[in-house]
Protein backbone atom coordinates (compact mmCIF):
# COMPACT_ATOMS: atom_id res chain seq x y z
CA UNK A 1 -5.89 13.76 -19.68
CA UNK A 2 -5.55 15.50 -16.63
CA UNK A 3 -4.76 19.15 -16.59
CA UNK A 4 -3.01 19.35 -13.26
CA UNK A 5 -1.30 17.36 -10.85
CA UNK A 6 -1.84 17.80 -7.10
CA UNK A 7 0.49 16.33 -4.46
CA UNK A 8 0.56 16.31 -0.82
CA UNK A 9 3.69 17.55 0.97
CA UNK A 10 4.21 16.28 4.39
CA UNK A 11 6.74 19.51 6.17
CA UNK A 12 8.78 19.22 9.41
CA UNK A 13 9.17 22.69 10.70
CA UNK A 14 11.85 24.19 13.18
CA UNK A 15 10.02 24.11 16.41
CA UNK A 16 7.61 26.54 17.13
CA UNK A 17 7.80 27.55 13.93
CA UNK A 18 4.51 25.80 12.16
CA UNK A 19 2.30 29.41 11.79
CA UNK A 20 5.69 30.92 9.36
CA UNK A 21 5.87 28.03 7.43
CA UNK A 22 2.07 27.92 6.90
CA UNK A 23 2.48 31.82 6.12
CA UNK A 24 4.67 31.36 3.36
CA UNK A 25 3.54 28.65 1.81
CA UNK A 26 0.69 29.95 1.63
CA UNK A 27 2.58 32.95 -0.73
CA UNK A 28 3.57 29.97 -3.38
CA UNK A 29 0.35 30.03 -6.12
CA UNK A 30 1.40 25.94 -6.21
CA UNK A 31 0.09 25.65 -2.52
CA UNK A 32 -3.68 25.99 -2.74
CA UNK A 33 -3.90 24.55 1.15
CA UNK A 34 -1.64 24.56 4.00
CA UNK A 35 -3.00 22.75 7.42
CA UNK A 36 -1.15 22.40 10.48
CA UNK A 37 -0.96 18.38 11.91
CA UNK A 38 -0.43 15.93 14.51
CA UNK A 39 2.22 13.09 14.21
CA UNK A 40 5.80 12.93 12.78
CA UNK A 41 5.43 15.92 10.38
CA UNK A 42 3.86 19.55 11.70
CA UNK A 43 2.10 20.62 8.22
CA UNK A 44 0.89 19.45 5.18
CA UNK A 45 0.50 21.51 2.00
CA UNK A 46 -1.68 20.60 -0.87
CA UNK A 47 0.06 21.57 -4.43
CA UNK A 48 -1.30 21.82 -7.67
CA UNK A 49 0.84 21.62 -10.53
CA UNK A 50 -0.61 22.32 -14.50
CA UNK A 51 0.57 19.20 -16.38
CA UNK A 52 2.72 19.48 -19.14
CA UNK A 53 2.18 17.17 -21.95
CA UNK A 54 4.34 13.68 -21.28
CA UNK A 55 6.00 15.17 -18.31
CA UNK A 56 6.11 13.02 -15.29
CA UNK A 57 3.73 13.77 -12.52
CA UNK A 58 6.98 13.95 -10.22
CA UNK A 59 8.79 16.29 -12.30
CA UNK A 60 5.84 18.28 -12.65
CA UNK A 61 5.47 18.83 -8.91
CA UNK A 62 9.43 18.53 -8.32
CA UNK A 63 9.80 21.33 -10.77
CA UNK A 64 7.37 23.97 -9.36
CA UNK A 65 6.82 22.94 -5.56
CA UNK A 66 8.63 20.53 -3.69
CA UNK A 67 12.35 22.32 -4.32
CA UNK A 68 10.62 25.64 -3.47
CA UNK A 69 9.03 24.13 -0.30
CA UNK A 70 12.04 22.63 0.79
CA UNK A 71 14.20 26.30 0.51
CA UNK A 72 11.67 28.23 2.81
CA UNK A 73 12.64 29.16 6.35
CA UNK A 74 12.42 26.89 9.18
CA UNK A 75 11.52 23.67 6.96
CA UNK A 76 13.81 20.64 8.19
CA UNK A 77 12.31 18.30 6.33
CA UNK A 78 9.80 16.92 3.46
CA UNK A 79 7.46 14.03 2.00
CA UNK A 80 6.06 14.16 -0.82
CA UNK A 81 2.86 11.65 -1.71
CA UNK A 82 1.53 11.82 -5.23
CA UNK A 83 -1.71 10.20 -5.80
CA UNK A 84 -1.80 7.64 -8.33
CA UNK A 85 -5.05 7.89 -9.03
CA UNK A 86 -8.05 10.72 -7.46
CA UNK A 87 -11.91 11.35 -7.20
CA UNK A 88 -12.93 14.95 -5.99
CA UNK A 89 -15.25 16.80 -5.17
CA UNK A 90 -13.08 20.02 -5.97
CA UNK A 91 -12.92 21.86 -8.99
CA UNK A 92 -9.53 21.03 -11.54
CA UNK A 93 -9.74 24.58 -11.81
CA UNK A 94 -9.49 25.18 -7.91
């Protein structure tokens, strides 16, 4: 079984406001990348969650990221994807 979960939160950000969002997020040890985009939302952080055993993936995440996420400064609004299934190149450790 996997030891973590990761997620990808999709953040709408106050105007102007992208760099301070990035800035704190980047303070949360869930967030291990924050990257400013193009389109509908103006960031996306990268979580990663250790699994509990027979805990949902969602609650996992839910309970140590997304509520945090959603409480910071200048965040309007959030998406969370969870991947139902991963290959990476990246460390579980990482």
């Amino acid at each position: 079984m996997k030891q973590f979960t990761r997620a990808f939160i999709l953040i709408q950000t106050e105007s102007m406001h992208e760099k301070d969002v990035i800035e704190n997020l980047l303070k949360m040890d869930e967030v291990i990348e924050a990257h400013m985009i193009t389109g509908e939302y103006d960031v996306l952080a990268v979580v990663q969650s250790k699994r509990l055993f027979l805990e949902a993936d969602y609650n996992v995440v839910f309970n140590s990221a997304i509520a945090k996420v959603e409480s910071l400064p200048h965040v309007l609004d959030t998406n969370t994807i969870i991947g139902m299934a991963s290959k990476t190149k990246i460390s579980e450790s990482t």
